[in-house]
N, C-alpha and C. Protein backbone atom coordinates (compact mmCIF):
# COMPACT_ATOMS: atom_id res chain seq x y z
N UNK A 1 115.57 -52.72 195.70
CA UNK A 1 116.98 -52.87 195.39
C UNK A 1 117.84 -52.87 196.65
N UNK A 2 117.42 -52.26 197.77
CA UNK A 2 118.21 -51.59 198.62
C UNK A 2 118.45 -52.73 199.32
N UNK A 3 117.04 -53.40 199.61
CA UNK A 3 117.04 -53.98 200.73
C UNK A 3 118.29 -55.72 200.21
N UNK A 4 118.25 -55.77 199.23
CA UNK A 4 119.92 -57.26 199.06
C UNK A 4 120.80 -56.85 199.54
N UNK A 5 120.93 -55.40 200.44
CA UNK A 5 122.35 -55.00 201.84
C UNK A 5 121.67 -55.73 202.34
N UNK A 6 120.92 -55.74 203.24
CA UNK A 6 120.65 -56.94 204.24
C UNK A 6 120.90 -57.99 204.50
N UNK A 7 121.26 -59.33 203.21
CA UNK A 7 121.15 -60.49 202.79
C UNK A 7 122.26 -60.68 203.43
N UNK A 8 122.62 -61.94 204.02
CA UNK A 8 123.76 -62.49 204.24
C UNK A 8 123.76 -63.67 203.76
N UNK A 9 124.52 -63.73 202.86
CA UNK A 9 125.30 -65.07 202.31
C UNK A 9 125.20 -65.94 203.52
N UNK A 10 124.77 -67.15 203.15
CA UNK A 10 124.96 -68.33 204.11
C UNK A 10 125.54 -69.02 203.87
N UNK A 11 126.80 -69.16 204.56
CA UNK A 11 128.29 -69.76 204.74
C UNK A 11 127.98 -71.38 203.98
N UNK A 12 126.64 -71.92 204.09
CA UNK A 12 126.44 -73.33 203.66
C UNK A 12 125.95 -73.09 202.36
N UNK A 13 125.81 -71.79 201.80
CA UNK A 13 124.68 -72.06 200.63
C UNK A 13 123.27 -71.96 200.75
N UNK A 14 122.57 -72.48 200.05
CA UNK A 14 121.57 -72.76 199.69
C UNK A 14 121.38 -74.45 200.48
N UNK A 15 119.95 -74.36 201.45
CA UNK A 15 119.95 -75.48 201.87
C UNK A 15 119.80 -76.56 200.85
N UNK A 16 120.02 -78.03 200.44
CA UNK A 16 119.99 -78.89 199.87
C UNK A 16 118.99 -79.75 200.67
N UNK A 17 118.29 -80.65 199.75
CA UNK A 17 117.52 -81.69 200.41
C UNK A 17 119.07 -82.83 201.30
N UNK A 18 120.06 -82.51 200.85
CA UNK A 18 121.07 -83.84 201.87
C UNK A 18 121.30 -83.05 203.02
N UNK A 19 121.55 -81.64 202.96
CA UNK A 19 121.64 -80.89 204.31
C UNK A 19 120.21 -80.81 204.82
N UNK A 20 119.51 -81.04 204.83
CA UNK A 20 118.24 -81.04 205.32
C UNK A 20 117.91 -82.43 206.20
N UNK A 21 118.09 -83.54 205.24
CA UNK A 21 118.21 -84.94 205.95
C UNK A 21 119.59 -84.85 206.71
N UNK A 22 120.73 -84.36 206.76
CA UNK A 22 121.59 -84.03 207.86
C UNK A 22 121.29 -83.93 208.96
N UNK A 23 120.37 -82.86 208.69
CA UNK A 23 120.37 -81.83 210.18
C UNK A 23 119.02 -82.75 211.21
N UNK A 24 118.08 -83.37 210.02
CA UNK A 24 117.15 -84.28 210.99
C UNK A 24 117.40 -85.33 211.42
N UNK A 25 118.83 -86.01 210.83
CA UNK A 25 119.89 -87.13 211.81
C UNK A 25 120.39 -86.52 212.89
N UNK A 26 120.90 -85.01 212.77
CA UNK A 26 121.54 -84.78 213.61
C UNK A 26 120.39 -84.36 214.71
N UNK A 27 119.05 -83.89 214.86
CA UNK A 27 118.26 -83.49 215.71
C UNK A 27 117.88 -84.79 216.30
N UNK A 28 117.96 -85.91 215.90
CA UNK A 28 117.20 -86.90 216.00
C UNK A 28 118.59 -87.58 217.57
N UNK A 29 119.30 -87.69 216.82
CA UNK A 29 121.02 -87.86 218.00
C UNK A 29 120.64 -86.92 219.04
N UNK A 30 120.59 -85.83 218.50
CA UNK A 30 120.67 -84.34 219.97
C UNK A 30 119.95 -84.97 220.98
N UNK A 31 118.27 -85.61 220.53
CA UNK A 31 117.30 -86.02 221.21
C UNK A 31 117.28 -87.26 222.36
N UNK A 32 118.46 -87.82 221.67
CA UNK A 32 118.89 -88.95 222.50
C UNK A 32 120.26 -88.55 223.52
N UNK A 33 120.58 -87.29 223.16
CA UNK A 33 121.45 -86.70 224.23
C UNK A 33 123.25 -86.92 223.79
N UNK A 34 122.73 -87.04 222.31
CA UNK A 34 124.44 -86.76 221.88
C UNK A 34 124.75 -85.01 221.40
N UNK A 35 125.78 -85.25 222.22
CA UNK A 35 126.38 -83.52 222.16
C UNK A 35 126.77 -83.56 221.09
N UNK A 36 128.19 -84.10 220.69
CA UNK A 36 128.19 -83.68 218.79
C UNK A 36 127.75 -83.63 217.63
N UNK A 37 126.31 -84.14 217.80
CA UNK A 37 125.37 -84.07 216.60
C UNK A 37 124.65 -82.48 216.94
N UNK A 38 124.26 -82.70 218.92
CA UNK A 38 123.88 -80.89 218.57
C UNK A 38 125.20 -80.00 218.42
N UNK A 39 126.49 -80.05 218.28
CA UNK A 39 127.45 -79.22 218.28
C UNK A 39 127.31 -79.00 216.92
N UNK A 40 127.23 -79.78 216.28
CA UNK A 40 126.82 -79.51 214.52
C UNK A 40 125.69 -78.64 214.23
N UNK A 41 124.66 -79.03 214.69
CA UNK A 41 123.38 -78.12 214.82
C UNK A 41 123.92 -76.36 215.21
N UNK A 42 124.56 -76.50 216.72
CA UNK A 42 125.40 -75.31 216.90
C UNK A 42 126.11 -74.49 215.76
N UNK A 43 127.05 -75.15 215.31
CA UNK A 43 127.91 -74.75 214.58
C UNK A 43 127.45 -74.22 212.90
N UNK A 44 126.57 -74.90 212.63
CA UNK A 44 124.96 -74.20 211.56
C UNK A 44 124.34 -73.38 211.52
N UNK A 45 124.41 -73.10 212.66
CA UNK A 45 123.21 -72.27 212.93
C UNK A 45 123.20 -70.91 213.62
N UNK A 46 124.41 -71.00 214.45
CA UNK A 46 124.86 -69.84 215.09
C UNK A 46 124.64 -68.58 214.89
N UNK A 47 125.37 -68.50 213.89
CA UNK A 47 125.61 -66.80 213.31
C UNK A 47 124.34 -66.18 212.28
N UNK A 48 123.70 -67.64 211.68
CA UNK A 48 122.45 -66.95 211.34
C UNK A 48 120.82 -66.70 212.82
N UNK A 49 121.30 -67.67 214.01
CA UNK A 49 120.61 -67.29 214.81
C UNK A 49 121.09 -65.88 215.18
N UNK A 50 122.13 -66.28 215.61
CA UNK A 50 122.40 -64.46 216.23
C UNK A 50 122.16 -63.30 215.70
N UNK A 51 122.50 -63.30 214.43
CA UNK A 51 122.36 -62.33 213.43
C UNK A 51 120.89 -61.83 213.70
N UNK A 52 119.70 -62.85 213.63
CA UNK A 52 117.94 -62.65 213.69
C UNK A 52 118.08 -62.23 215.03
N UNK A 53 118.00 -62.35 216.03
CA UNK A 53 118.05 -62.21 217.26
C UNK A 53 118.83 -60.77 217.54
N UNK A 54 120.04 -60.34 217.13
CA UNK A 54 120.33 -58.30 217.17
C UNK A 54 119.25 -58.25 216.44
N UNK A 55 119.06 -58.53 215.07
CA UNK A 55 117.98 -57.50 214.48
C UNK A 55 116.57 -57.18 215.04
N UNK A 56 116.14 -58.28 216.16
CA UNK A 56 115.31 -57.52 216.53
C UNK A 56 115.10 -57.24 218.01
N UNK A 57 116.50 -57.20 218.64
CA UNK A 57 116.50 -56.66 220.05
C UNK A 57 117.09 -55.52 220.03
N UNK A 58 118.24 -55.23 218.82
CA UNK A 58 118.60 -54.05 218.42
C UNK A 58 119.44 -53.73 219.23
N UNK A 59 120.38 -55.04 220.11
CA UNK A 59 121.08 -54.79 221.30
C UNK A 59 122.63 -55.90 221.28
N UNK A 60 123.89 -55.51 221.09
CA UNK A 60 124.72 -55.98 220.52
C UNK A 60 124.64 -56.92 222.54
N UNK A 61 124.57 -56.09 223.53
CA UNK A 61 124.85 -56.67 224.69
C UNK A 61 124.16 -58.17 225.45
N UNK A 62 122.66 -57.70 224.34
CA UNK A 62 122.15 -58.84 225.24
C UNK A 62 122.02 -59.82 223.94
N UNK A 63 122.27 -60.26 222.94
CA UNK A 63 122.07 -60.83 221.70
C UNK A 63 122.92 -62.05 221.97
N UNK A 64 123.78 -62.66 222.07
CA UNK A 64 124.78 -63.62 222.68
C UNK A 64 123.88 -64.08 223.77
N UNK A 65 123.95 -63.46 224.73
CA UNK A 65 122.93 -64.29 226.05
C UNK A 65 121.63 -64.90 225.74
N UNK A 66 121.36 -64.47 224.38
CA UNK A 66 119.69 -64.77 223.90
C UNK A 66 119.95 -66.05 222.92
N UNK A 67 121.07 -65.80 222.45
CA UNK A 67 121.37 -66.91 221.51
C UNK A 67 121.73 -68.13 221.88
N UNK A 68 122.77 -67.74 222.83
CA UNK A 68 123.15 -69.19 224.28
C UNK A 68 121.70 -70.12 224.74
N UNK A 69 120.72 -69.13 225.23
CA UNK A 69 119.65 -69.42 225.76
C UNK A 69 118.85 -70.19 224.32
N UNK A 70 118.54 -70.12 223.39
CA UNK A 70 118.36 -70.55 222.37
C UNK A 70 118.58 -71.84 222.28
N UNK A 71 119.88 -72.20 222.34
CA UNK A 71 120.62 -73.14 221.61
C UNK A 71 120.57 -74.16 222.99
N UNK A 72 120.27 -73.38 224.09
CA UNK A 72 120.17 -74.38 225.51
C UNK A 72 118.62 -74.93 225.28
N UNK A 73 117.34 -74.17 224.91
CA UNK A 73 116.96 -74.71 225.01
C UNK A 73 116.00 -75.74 224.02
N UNK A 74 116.96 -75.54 222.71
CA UNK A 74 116.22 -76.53 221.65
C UNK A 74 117.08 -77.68 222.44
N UNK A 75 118.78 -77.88 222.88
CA UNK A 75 118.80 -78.76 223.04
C UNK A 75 117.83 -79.80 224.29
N UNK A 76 117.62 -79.00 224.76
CA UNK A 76 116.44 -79.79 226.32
C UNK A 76 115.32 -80.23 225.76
N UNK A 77 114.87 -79.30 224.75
CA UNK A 77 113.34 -79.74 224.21
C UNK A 77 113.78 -80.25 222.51
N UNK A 78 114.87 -81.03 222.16
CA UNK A 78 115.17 -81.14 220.74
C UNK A 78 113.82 -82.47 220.66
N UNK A 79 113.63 -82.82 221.56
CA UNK A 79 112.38 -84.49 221.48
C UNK A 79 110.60 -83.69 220.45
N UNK A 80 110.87 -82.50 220.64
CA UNK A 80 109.48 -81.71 220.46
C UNK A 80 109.66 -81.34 219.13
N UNK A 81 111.13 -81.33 218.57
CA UNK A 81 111.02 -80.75 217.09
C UNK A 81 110.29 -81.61 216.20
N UNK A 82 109.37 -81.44 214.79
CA UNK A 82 109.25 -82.17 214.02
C UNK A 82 109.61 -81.94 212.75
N UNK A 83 110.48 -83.19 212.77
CA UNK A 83 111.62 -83.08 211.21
C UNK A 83 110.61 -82.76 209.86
N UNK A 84 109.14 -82.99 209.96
CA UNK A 84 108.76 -82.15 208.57
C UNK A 84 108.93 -81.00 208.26
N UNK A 85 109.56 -80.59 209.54
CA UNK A 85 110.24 -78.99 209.23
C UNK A 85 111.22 -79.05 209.16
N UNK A 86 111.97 -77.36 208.38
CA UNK A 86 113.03 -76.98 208.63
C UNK A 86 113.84 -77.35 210.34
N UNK A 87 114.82 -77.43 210.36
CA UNK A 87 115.64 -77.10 211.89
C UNK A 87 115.64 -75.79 212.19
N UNK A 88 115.53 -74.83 211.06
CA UNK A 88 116.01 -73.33 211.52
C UNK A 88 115.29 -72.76 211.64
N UNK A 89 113.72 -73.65 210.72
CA UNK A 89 112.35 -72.78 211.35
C UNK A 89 111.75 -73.10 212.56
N UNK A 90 112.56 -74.19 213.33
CA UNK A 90 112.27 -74.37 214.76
C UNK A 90 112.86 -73.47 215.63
N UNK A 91 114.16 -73.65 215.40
CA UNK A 91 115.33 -72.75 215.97
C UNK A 91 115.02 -71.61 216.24
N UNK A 92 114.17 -70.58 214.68
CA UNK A 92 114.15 -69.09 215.01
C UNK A 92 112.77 -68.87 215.65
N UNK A 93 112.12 -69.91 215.57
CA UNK A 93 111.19 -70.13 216.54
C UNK A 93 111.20 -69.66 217.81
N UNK A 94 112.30 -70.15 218.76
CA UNK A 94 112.86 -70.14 219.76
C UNK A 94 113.22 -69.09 219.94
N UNK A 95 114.10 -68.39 218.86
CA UNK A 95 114.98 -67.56 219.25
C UNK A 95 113.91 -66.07 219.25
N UNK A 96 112.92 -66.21 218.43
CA UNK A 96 112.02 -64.84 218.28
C UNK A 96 111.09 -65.15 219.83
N UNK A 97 110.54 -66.18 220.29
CA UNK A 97 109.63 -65.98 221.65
C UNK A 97 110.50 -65.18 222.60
N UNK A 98 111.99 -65.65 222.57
CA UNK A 98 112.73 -65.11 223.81
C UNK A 98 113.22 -64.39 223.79
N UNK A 99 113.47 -63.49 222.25
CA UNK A 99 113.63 -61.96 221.98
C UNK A 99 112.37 -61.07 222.35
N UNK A 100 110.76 -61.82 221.89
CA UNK A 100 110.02 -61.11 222.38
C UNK A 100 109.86 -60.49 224.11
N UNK A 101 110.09 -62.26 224.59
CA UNK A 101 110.20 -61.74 225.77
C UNK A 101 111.18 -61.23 226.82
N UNK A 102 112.41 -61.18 225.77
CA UNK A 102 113.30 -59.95 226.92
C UNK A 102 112.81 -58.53 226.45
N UNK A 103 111.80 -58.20 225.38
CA UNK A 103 112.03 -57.02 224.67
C UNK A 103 110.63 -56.65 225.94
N UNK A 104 109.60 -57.40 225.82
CA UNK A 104 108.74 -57.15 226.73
C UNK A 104 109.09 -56.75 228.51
N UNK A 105 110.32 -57.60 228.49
CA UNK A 105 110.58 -57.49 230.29
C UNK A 105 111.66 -56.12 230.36
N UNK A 106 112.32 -56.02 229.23
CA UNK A 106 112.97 -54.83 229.60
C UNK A 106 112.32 -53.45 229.00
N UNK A 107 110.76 -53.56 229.03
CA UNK A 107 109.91 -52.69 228.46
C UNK A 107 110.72 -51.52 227.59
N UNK A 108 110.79 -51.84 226.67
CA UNK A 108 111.80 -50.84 225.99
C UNK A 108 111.08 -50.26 224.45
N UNK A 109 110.85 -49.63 224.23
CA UNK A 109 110.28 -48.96 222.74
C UNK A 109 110.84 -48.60 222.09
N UNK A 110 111.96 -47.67 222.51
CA UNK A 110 113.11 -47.16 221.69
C UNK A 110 114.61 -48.02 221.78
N UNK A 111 115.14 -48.60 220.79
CA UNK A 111 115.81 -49.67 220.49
C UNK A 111 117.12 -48.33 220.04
N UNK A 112 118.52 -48.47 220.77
CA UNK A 112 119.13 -47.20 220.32
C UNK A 112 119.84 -47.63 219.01
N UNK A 113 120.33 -47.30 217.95
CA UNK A 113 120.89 -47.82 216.87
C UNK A 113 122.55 -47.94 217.14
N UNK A 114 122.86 -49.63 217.07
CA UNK A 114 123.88 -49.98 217.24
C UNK A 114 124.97 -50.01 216.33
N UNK A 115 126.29 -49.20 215.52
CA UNK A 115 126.68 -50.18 214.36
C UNK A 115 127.03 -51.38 214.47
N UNK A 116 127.60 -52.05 215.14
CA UNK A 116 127.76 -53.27 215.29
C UNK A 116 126.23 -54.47 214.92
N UNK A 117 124.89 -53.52 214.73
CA UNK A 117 123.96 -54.52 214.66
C UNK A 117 123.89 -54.86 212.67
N UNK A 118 124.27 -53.95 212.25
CA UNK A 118 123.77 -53.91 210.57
C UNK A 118 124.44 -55.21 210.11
N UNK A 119 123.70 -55.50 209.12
CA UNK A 119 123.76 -56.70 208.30
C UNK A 119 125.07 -57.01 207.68
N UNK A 120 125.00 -55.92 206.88
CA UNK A 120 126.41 -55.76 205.46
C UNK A 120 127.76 -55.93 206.42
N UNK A 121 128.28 -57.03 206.12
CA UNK A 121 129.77 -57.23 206.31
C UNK A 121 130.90 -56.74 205.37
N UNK A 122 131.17 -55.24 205.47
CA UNK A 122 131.89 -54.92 204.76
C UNK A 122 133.49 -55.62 204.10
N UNK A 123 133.88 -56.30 204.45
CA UNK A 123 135.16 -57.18 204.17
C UNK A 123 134.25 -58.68 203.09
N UNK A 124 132.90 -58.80 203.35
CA UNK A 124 132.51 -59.71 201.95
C UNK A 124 132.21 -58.99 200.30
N UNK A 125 132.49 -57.58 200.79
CA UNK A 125 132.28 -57.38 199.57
C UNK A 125 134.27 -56.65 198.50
N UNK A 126 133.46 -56.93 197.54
CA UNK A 126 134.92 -56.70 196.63
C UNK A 126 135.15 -55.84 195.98
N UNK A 127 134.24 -54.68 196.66
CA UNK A 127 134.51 -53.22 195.90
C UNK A 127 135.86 -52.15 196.47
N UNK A 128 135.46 -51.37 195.61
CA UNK A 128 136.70 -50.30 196.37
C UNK A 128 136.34 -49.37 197.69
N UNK A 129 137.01 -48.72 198.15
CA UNK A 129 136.45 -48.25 199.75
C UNK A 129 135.51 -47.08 199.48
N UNK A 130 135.18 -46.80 198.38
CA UNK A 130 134.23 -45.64 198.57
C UNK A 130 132.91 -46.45 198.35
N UNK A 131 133.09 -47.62 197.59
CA UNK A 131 131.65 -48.57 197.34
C UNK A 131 131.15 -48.95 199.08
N UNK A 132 132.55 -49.31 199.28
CA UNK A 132 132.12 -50.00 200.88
C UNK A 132 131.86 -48.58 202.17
N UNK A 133 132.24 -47.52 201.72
CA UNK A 133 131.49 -46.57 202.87
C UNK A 133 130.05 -46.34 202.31
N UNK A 134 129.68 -46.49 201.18
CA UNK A 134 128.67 -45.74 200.75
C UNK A 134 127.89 -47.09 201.37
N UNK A 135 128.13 -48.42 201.03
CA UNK A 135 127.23 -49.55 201.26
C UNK A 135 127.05 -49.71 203.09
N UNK A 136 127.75 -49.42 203.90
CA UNK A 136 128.03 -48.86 205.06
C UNK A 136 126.98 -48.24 205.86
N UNK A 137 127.01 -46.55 204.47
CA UNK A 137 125.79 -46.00 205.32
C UNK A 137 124.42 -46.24 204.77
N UNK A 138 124.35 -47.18 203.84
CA UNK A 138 122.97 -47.82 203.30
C UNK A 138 122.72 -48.60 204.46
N UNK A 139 123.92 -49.52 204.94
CA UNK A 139 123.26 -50.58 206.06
C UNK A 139 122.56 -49.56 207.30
N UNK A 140 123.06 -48.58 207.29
CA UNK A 140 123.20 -48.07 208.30
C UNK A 140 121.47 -47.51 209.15
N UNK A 141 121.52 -46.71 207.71
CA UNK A 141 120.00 -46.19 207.37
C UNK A 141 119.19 -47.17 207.32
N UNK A 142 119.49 -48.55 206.72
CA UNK A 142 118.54 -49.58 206.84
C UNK A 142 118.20 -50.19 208.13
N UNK A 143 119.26 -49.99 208.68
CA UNK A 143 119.04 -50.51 209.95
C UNK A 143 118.09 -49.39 211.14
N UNK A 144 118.61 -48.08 210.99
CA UNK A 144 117.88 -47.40 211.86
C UNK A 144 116.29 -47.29 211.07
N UNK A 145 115.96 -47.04 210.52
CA UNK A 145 114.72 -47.34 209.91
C UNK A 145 114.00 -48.47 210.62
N UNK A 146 114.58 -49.61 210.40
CA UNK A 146 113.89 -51.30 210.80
C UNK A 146 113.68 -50.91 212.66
N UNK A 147 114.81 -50.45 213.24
CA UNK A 147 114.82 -50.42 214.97
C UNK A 147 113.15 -49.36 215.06
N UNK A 148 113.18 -48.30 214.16
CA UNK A 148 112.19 -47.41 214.69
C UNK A 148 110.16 -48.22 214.04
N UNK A 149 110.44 -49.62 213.47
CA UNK A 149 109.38 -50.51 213.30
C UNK A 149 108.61 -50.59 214.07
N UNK A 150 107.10 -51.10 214.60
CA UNK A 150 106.91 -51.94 215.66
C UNK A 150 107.00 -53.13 215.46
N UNK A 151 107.55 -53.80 216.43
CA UNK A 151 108.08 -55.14 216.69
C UNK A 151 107.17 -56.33 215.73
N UNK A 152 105.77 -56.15 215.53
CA UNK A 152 105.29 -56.84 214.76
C UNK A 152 106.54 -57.23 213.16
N UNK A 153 105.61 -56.10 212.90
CA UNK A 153 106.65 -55.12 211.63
C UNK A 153 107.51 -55.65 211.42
N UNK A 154 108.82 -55.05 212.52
CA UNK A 154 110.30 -55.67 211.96
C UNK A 154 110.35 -57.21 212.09
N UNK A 155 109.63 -57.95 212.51
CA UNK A 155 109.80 -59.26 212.59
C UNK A 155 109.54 -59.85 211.23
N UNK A 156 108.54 -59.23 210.59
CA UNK A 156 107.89 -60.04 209.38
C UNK A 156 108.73 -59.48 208.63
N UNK A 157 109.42 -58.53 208.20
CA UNK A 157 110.49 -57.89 207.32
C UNK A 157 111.87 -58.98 207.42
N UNK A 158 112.12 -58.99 208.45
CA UNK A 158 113.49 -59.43 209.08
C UNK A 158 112.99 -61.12 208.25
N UNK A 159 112.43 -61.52 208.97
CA UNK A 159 112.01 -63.32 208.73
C UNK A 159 111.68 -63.40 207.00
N UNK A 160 111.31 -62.42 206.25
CA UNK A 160 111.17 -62.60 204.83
C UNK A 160 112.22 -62.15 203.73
N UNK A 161 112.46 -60.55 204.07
CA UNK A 161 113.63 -59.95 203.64
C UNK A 161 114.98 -59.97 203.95
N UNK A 162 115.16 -60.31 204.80
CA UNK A 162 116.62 -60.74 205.49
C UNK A 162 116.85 -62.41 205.48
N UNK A 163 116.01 -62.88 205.68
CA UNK A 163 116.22 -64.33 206.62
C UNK A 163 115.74 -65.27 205.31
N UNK A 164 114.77 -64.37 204.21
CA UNK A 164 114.40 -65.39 203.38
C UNK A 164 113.54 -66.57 203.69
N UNK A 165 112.62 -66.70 204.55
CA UNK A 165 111.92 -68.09 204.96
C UNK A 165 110.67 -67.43 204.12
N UNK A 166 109.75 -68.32 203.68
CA UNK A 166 108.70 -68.18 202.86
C UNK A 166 107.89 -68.22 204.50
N UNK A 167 106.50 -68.06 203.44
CA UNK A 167 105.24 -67.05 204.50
C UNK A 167 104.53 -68.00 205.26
N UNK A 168 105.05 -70.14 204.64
CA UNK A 168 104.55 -70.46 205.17
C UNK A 168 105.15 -70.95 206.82
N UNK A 169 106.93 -70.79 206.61
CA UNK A 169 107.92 -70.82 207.34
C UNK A 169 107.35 -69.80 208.47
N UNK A 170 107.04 -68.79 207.78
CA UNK A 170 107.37 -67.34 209.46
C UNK A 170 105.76 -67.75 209.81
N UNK A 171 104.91 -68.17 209.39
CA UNK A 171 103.56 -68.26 209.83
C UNK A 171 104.04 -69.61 211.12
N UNK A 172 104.58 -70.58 210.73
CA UNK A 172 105.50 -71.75 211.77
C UNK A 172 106.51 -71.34 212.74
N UNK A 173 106.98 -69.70 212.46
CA UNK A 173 107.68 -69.55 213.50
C UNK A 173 106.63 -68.36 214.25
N UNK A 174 106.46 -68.09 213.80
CA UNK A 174 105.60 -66.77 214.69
C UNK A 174 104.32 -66.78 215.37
N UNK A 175 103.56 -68.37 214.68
CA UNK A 175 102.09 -68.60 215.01
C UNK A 175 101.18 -67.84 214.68
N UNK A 176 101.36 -67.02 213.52
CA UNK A 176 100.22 -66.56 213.12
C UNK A 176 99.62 -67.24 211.58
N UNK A 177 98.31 -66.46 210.70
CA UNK A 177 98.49 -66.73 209.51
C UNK A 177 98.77 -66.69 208.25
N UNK A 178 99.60 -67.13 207.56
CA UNK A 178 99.83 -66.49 206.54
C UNK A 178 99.29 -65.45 205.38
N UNK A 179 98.15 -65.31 205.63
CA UNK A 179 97.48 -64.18 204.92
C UNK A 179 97.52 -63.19 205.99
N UNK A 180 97.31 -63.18 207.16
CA UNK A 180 97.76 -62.29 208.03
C UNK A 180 99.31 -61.32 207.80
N UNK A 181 100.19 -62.41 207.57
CA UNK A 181 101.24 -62.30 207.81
C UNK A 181 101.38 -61.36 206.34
N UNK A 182 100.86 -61.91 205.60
CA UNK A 182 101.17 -61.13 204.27
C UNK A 182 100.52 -59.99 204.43
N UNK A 183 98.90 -59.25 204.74
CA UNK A 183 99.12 -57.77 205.17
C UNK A 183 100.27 -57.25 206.05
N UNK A 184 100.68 -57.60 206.77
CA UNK A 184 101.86 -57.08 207.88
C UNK A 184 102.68 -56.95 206.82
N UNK A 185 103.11 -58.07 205.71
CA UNK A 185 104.41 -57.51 205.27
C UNK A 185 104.22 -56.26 204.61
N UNK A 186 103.01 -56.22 203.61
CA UNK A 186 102.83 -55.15 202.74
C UNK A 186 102.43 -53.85 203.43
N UNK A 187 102.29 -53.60 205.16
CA UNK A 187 101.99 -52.17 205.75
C UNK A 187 103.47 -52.43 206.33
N UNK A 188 103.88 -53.34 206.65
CA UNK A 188 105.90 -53.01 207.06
C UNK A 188 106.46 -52.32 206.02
N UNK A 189 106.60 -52.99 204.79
CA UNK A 189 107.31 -52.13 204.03
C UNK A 189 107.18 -50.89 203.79
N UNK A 190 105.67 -50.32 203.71
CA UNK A 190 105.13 -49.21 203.71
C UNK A 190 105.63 -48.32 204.60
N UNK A 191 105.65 -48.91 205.73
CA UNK A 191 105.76 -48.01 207.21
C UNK A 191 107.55 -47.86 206.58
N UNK A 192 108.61 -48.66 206.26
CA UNK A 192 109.56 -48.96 206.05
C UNK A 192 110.23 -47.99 205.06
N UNK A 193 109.60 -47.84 203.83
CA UNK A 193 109.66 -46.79 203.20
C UNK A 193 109.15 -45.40 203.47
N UNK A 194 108.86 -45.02 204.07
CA UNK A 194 107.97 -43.73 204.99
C UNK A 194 109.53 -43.48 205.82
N UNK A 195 109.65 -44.66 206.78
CA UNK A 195 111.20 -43.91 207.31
C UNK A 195 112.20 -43.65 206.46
N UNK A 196 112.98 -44.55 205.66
CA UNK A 196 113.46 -44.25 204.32
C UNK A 196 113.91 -43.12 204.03
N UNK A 197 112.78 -42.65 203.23
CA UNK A 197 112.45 -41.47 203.24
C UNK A 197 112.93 -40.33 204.35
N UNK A 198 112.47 -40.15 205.53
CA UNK A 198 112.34 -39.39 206.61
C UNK A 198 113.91 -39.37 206.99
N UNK A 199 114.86 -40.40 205.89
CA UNK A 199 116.58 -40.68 206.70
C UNK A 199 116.90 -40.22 205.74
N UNK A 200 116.73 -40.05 204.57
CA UNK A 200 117.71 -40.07 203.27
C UNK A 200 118.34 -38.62 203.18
């Protein structure tokens, strides 16, 4: 139940098969080096890249610089995407190698808990202010829970429970396999509920 705080409404909806053929006109332009087809891509994609990218650097400071870097370099390598995919399962593609590897270069284990990183946008919801403190410190707890993950872990949580991409999506962004991927989810949650617990 808990975990639909997490969810963020996506400003577009629900992808459509016409937003889908959109976005592979518009990757297809980027490739040939038109900026306003990737400014569209940009403008799509942004806030759900960034959003994946705090959740698992757990760092409001460097999350923007990771996302910039992102978006620089699907456009350089947009010739390598292939439109039988999603755009965003390329995208978070990108954006999870180069979270891994600032998380690796700034050898860091303990991720400090940011509020600025939690999911729940309190002003989308339409309750009264005691609904929205209480939903607040649900994000809150949800969030410090997910930071104290290992990085495996919160990735496969984040990419299924948050982000919503099916197992064959995060197996395309993460390079692993999907039956793999599916024990990880079912000892994440585990591990997930164990902290839970240990916050409540």
């Amino acid at each position: 139940m808990t975990v639909s705080l997490w969810q963020i409404q996506d400003e577009y909806g629900v992808t459509s098969e016409e937003a889908l053929l959109e976005e592979r006109r518009w990757a297809l332009l980027s490739a040939e080096g038109d900026a306003r087809a990737f400014r569209s891509i940009v403008e799509r994609h942004h806030r759900g890249v960034h959003q994946f990218i705090l959740r698992i650097v757990g760092s409001e400071a460097d999350t923007e610089e990771l996302a910039q870097e992102t978006f620089a370099r699907a456009f350089v390598h947009m010739e390598r995407f292939d439109p039988k995919y999603r755009l965003s399962t390329w995208l978070y593609r990108i954006a999870l190698n180069l979270s891994r590897d600032h998380l690796r270069s700034a050898k860091r284990r303990e991720r400090p808990y940011e509020p600025g990183s939690n999911a729940l946008d309190p002003g989308e919801l339409s309750t009264g202010p005691d609904m929205i403190v209480g939903a607040q410190y649900e994000a809150q707890r949800l969030d410090r829970a997910l930071a104290g993950l290992p990085d495996s872990y919160r990735e496969v949580l984040i990419l299924k429970d948050v982000e919503d991409f099916t197992f064959q999506e995060i197996a395309e962004i993460t390079q692993c396999t999907v039956a793999g991927l599916k024990i990880r989810a079912v000892r994440a949650r585990a591990a997930m509920r164990k902290k839970l617990e240990r916050l409540a």
